[in-house]
N, C-alpha and C. Protein backbone atom coordinates (compact mmCIF):
# COMPACT_ATOMS: atom_id res chain seq x y z
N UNK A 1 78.03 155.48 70.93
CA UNK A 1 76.73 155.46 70.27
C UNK A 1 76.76 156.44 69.10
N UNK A 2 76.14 156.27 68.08
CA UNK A 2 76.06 156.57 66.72
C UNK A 2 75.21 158.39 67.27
N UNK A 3 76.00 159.57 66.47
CA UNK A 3 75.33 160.40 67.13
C UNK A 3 74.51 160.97 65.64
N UNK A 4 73.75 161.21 65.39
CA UNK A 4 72.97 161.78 64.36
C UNK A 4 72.36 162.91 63.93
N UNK A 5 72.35 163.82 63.05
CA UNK A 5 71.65 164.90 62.95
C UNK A 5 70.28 164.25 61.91
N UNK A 6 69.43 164.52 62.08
CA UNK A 6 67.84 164.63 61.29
C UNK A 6 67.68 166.16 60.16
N UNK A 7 67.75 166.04 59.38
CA UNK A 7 67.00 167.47 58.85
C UNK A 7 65.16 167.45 58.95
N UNK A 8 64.73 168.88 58.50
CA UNK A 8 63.50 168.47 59.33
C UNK A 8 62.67 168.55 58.37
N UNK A 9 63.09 168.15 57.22
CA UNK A 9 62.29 167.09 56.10
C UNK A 9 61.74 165.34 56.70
N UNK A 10 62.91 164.77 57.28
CA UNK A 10 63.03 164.06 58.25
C UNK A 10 61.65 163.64 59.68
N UNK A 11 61.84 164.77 60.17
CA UNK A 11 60.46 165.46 61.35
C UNK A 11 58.98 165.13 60.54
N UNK A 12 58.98 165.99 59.63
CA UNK A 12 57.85 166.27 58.79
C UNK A 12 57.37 165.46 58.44
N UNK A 13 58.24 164.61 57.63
CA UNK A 13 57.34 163.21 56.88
C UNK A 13 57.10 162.18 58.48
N UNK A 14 57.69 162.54 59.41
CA UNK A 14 57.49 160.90 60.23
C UNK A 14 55.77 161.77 60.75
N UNK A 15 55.85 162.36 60.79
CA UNK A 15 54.39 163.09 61.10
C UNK A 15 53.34 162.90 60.22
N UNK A 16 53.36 162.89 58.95
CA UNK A 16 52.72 162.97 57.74
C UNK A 16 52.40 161.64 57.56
N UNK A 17 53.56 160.33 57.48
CA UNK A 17 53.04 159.02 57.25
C UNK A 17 53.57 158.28 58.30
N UNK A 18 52.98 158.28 59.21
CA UNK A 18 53.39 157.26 60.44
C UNK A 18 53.94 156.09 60.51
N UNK A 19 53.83 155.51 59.12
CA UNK A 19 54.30 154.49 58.79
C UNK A 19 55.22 154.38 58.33
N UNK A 20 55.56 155.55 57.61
CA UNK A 20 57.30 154.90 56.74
C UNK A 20 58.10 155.42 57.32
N UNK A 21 59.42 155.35 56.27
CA UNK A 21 60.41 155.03 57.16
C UNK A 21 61.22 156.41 57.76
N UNK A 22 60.68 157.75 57.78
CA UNK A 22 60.98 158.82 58.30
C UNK A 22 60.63 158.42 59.70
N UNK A 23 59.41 157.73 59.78
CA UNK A 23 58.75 157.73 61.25
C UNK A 23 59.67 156.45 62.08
N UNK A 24 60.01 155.96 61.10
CA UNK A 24 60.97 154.34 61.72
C UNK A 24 62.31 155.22 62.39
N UNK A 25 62.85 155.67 61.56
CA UNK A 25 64.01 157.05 61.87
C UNK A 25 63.81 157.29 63.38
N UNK A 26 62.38 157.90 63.52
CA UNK A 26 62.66 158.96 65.13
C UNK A 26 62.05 157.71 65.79
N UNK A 27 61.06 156.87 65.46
CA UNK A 27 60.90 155.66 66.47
C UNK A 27 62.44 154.58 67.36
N UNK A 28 63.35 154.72 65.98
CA UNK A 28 64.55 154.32 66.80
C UNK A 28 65.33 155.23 67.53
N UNK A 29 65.01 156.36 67.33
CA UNK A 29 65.70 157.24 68.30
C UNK A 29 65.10 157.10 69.21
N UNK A 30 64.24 157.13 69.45
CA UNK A 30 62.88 157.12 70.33
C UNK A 30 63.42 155.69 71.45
N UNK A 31 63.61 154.96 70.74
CA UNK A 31 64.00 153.21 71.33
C UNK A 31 65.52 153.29 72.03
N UNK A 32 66.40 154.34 71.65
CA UNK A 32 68.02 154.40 72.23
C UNK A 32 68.80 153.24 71.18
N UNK A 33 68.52 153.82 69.62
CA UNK A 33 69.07 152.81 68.92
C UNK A 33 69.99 153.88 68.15
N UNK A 34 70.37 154.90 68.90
CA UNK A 34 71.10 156.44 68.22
C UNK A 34 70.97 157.32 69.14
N UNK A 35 71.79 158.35 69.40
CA UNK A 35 71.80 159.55 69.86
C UNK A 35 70.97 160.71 68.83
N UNK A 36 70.31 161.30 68.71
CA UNK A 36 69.69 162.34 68.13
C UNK A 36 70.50 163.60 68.52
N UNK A 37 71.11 164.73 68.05
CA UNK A 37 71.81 165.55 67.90
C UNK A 37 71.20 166.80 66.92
N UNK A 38 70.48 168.01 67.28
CA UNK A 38 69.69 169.19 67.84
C UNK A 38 70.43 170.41 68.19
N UNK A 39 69.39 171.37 67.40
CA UNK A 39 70.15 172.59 68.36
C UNK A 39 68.77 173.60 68.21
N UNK A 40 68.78 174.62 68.82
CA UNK A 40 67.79 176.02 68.43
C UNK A 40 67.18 176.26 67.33
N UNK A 41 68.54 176.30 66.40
CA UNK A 41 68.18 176.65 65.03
C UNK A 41 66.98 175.44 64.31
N UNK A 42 67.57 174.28 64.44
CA UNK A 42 66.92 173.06 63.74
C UNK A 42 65.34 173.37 64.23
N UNK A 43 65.21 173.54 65.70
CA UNK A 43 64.10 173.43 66.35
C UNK A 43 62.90 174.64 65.96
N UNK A 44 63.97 175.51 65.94
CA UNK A 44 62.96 177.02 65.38
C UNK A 44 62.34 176.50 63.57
N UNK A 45 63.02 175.98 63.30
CA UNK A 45 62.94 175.79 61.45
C UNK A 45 61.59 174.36 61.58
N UNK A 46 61.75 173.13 62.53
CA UNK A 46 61.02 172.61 62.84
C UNK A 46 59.43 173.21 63.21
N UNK A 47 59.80 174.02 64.32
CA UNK A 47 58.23 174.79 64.53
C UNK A 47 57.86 175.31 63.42
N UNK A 48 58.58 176.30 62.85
CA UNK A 48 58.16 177.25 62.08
C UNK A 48 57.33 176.36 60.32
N UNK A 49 58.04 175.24 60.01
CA UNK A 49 57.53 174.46 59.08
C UNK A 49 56.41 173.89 59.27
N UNK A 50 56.10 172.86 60.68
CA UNK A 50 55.20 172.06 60.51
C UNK A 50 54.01 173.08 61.27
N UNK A 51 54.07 174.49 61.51
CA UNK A 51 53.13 175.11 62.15
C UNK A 51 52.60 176.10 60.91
N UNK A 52 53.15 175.59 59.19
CA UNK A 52 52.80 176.83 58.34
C UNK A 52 51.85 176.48 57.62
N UNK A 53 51.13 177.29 57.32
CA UNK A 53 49.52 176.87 56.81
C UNK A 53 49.47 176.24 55.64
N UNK A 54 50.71 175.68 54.58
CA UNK A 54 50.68 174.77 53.71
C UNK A 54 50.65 173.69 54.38
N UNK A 55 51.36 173.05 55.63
CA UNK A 55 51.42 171.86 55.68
C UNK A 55 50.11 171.33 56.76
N UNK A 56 50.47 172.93 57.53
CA UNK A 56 48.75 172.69 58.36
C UNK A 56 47.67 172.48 58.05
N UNK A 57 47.19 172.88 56.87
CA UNK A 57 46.25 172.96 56.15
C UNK A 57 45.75 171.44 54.86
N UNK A 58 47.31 171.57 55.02
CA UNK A 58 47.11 170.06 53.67
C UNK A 58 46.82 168.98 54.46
N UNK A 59 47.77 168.79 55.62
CA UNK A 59 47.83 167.52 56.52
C UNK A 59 47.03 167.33 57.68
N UNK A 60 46.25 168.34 57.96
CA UNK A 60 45.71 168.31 58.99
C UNK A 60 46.42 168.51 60.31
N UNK A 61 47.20 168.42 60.37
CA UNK A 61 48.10 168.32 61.47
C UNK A 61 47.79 168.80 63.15
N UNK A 62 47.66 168.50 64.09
CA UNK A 62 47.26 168.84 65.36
C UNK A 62 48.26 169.49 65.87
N UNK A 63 48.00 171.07 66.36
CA UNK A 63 48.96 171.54 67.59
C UNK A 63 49.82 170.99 68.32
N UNK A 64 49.23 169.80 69.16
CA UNK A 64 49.39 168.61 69.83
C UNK A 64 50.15 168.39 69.86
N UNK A 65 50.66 167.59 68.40
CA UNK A 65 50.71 166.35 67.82
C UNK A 65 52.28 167.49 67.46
N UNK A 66 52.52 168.38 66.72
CA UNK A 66 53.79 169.52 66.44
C UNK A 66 54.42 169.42 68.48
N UNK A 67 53.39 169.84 69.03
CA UNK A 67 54.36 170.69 70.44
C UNK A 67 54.95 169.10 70.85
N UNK A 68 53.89 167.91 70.67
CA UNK A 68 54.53 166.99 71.62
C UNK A 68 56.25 166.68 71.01
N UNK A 69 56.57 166.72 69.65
CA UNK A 69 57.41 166.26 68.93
C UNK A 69 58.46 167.23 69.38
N UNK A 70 58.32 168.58 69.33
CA UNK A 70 59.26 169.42 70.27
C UNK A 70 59.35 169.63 71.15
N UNK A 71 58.35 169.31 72.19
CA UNK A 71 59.09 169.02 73.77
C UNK A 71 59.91 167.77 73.41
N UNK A 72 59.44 166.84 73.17
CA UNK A 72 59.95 165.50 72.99
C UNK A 72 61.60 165.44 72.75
N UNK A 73 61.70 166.68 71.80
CA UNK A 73 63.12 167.12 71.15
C UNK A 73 63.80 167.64 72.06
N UNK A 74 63.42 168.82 72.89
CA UNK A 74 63.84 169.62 73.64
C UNK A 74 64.03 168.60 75.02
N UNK A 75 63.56 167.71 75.34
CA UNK A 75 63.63 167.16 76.44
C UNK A 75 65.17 165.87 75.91
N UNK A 76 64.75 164.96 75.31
CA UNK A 76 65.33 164.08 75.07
C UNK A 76 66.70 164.14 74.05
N UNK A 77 66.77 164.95 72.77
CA UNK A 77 67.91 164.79 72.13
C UNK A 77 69.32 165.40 73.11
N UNK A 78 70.42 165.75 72.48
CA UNK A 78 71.48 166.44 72.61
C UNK A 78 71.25 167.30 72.13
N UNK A 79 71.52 168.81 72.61
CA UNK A 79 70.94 170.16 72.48
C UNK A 79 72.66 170.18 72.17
N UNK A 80 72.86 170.86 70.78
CA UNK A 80 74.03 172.06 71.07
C UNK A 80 74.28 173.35 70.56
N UNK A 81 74.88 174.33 70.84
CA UNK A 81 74.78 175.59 70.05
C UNK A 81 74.18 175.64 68.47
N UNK A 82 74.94 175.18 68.04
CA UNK A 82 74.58 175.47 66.52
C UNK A 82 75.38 176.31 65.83
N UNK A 83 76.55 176.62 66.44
CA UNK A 83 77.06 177.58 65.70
C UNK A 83 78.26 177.81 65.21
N UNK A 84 79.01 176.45 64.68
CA UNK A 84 80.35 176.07 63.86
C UNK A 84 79.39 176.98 62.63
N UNK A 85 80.64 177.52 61.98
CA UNK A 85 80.44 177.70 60.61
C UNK A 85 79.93 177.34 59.46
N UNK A 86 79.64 177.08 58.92
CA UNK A 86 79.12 176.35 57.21
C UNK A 86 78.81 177.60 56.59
N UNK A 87 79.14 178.50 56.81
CA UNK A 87 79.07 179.57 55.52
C UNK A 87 79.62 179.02 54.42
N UNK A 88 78.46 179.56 53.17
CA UNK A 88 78.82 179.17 51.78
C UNK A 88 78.93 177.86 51.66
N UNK A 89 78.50 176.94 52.53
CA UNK A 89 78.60 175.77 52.34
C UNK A 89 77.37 174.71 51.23
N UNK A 90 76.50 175.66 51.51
CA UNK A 90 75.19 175.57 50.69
C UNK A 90 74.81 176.36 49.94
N UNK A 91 75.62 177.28 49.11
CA UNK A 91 75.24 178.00 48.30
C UNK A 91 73.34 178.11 47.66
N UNK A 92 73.59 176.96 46.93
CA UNK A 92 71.85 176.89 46.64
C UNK A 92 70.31 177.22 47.61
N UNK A 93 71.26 176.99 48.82
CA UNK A 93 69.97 176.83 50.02
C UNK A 93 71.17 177.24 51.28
N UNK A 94 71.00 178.57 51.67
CA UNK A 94 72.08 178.62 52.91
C UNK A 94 70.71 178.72 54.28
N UNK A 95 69.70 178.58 53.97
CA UNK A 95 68.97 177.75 55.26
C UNK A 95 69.84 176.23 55.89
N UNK A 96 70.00 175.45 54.97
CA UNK A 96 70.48 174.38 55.21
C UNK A 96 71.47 174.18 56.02
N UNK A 97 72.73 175.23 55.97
CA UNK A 97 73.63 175.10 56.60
C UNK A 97 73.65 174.85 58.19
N UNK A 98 72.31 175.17 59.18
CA UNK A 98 71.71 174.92 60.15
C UNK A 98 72.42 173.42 60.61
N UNK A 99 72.33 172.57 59.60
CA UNK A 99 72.43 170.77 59.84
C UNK A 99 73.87 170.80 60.15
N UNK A 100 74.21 171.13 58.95
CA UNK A 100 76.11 171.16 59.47
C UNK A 100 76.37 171.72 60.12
N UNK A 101 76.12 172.90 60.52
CA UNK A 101 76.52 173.77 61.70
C UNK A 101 76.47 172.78 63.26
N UNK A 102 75.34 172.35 62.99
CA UNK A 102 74.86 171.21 64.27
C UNK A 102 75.80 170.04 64.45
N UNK A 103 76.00 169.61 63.21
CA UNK A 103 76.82 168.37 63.01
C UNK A 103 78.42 168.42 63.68
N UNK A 104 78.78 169.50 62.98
CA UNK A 104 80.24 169.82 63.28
C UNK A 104 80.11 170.06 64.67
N UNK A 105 79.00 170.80 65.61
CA UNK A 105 79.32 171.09 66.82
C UNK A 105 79.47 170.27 67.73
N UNK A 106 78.96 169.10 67.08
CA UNK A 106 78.26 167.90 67.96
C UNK A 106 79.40 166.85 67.43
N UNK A 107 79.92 167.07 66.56
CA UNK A 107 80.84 165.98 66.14
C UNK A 107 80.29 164.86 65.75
N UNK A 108 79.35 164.98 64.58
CA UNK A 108 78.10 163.90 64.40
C UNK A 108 78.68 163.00 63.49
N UNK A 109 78.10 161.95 64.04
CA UNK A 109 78.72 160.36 62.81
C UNK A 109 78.02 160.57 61.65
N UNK A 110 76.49 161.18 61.63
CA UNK A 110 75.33 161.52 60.23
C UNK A 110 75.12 162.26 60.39
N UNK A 111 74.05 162.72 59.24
CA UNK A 111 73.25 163.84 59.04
C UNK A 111 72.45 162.69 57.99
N UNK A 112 71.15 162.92 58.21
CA UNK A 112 70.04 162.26 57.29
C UNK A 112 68.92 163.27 56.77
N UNK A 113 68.84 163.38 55.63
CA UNK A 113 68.33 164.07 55.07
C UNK A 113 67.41 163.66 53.83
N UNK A 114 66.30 164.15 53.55
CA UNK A 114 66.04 164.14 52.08
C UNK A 114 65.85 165.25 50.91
N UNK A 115 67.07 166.00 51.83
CA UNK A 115 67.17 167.47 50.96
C UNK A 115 67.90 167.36 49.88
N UNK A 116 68.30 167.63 48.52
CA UNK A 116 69.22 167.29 47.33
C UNK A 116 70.19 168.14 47.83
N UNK A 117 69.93 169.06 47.91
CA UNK A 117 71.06 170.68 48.38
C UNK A 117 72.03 170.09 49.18
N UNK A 118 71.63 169.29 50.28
CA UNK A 118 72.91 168.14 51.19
C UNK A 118 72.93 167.13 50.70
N UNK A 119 71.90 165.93 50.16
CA UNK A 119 72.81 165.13 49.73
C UNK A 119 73.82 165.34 48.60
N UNK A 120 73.66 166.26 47.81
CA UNK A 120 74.73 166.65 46.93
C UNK A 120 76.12 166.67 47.16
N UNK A 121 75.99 167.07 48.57
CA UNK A 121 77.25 167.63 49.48
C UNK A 121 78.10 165.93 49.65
N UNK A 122 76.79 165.09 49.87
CA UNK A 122 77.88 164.02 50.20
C UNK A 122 78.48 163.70 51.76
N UNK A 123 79.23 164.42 51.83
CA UNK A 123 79.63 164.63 53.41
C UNK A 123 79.78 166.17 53.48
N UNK A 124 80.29 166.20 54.94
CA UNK A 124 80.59 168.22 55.12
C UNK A 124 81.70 167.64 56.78
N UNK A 125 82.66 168.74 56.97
CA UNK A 125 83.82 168.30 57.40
C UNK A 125 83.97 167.03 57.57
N UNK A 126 84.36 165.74 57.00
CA UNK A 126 84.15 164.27 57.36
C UNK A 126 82.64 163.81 57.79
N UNK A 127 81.87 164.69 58.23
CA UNK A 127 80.77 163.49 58.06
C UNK A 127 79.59 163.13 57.11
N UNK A 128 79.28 162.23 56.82
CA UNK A 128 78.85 161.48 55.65
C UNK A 128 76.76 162.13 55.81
N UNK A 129 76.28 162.55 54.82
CA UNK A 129 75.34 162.91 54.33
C UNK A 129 74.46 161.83 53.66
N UNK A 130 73.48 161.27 54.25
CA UNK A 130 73.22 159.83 54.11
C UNK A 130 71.24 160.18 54.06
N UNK A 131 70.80 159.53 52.85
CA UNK A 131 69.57 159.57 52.91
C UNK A 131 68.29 158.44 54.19
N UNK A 132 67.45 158.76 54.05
CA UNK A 132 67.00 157.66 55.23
C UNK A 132 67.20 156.04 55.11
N UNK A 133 66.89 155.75 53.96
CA UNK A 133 67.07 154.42 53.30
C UNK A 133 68.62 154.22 53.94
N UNK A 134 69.50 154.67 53.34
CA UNK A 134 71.11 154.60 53.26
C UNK A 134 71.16 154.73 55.14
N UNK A 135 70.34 155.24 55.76
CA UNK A 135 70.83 155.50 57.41
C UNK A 135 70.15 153.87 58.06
N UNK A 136 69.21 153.58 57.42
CA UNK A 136 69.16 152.25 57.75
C UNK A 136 69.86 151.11 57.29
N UNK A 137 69.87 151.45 56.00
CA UNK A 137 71.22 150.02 55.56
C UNK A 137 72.45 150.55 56.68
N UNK A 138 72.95 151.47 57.02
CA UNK A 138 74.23 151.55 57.77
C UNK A 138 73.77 150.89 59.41
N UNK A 139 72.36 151.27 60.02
CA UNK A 139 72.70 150.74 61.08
C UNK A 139 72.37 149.26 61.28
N UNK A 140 71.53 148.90 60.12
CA UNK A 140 72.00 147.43 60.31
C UNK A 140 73.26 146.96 60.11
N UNK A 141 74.53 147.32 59.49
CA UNK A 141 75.56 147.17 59.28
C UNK A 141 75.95 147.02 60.70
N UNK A 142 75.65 148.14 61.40
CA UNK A 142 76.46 148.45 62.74
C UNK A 142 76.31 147.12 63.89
N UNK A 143 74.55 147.19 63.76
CA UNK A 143 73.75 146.02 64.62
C UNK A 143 74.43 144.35 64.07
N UNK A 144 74.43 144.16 63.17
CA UNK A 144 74.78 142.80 62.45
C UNK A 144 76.78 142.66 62.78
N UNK A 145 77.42 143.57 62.54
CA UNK A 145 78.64 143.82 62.79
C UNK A 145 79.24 142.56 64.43
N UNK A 146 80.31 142.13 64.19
CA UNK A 146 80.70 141.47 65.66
C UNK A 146 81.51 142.32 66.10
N UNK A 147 81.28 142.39 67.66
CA UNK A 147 81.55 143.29 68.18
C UNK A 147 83.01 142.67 68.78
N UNK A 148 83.71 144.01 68.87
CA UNK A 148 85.25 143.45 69.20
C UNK A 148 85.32 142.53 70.70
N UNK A 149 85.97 141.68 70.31
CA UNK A 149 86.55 140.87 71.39
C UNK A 149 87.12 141.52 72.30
N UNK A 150 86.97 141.11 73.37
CA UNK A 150 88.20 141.73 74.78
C UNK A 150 89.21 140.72 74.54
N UNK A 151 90.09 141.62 75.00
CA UNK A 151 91.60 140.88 75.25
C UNK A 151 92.11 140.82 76.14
């Protein structure tokens, strides 16, 4: 199964517009159409964003509606350390390095993001840095794909 990291630009918007396609993102995780792949760090940066009085304040956002999304996380993804390296890997933004750190620990097939600072990156040790759009053209690729024959 396809294992994935989210950045929590990612989180944010599926909260913000229920409808697009950030929210399609964790609804298929949600469905077992991906592994979701998590750690501390992501989760602390998660709270700490959607609980800060710019976004609280702009979006309205419910307590609720934040804790259910991180139990939700904490219960259901793959939890792992977080703590392969990516120093200097993000020069512009070394918050970021959080994702790769996760990625590499977890040995992740993605990372989806709509940060420039990573997609810039492209990939980070082999794995591919893929915007949300681009994470859905791939898993229909995967879904549409014939699956190998037994022999």
């Amino acid at each position: 199964m396809l294992k994935v990291v989210l950045d929590t630009n990612v989180f944010v918007s599926s909260l913000l517009s229920r409808g697009g396609l950030p929210a399609r993102v964790v609804n298929l995780w949600r469905e077992g159409k991906y592994l979701l792949v998590t750690s501390p760090a992501i989760l602390a940066e998660i709270r700490q964003v959607l609980h800060s009085s710019r976004i609280m304040g702009k979006y309205r956002l419910l307590p609720e509606d934040i804790e259910d999304l991180l139990t939700l996380l904490e219960k259901d993804a793959l939890m792992v350390p977080g703590h392969a390296s990516a120093a200097d890997a993000v020069p512009a933004d070394p918050r970021d390095e959080i994702f790769l750190s996760c990625a590499a620990d977890a040995e992740a097939d993605l990372i989806v993001s709509g940060d420039h600072h990573l997609l810039n990156l492209a990939e980070y040790a082999g794995t591919p840095i893929v915007t949300v759009q681009q994470f859905f053209e791939r898993l229909e690729t995967l879904e549409t794909a014939p699956s190998p024959s037994a022999s």
